[in-house]
Protein backbone atom coordinates (compact mmCIF):
# COMPACT_ATOMS: atom_id res chain seq x y z
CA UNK A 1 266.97 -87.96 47.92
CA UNK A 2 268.03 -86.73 51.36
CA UNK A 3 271.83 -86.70 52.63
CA UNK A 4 272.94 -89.29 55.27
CA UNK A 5 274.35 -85.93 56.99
CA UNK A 6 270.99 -84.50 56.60
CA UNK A 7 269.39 -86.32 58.68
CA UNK A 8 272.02 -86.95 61.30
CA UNK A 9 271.68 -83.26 61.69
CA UNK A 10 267.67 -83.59 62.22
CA UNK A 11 268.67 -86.02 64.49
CA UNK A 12 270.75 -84.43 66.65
CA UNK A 13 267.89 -80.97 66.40
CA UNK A 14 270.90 -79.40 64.16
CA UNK A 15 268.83 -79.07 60.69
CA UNK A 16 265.87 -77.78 60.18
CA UNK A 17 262.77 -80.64 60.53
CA UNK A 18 261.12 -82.00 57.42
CA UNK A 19 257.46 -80.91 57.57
CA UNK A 20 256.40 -83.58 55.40
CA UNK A 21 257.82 -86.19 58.00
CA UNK A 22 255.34 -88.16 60.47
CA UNK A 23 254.70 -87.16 63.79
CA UNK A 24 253.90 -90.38 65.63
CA UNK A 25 255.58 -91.92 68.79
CA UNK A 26 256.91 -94.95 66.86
CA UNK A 27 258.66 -92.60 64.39
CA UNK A 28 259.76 -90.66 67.85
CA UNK A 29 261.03 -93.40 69.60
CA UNK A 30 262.95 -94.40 66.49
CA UNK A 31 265.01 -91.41 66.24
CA UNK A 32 265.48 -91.59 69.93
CA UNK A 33 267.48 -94.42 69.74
CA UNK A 34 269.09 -93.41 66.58
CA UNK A 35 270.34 -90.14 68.25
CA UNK A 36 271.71 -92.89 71.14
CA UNK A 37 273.62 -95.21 68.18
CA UNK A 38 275.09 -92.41 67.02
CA UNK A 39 276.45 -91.41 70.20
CA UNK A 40 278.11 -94.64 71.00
CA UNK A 41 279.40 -94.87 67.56
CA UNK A 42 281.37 -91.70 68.22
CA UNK A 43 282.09 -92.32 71.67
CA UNK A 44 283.99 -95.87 70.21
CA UNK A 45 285.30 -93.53 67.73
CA UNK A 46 287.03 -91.12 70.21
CA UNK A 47 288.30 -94.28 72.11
CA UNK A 48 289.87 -96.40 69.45
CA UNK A 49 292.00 -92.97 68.06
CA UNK A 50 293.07 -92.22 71.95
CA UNK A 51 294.08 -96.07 72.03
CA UNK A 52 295.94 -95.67 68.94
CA UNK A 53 297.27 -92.41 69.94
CA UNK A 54 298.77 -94.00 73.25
CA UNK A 55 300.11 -97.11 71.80
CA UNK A 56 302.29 -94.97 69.52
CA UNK A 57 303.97 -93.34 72.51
């Protein structure tokens, strides 16, 4: 069974590729817009603890 980290690393051309994994533009476009998800998700991330960061001050 493969890690949720694993693949976020694939994702983001970290880890090294499955070869066993399909190579079509479906599968492509998929992680594309993972990879974009994930971004945002962190982006949020970083704004929410500067938020809570300021509102402490």
């Amino acid at each position: 069974m493969k890690s949720i980290w694993q693949q976020i690393l694939r994702y983001f051309y970290i880890g090294k590729k499955d070869p066993n994994a399909p190579k079509t533009r479906y599968v492509a476009m998929m992680h594309g817009m993972n990879r974009i998800s994930i971004l945002l998700f962190l982006i949020a991330l970083v704004v929410l603890v500067v938020r809570l960061l300021r509102k402490q001050n």
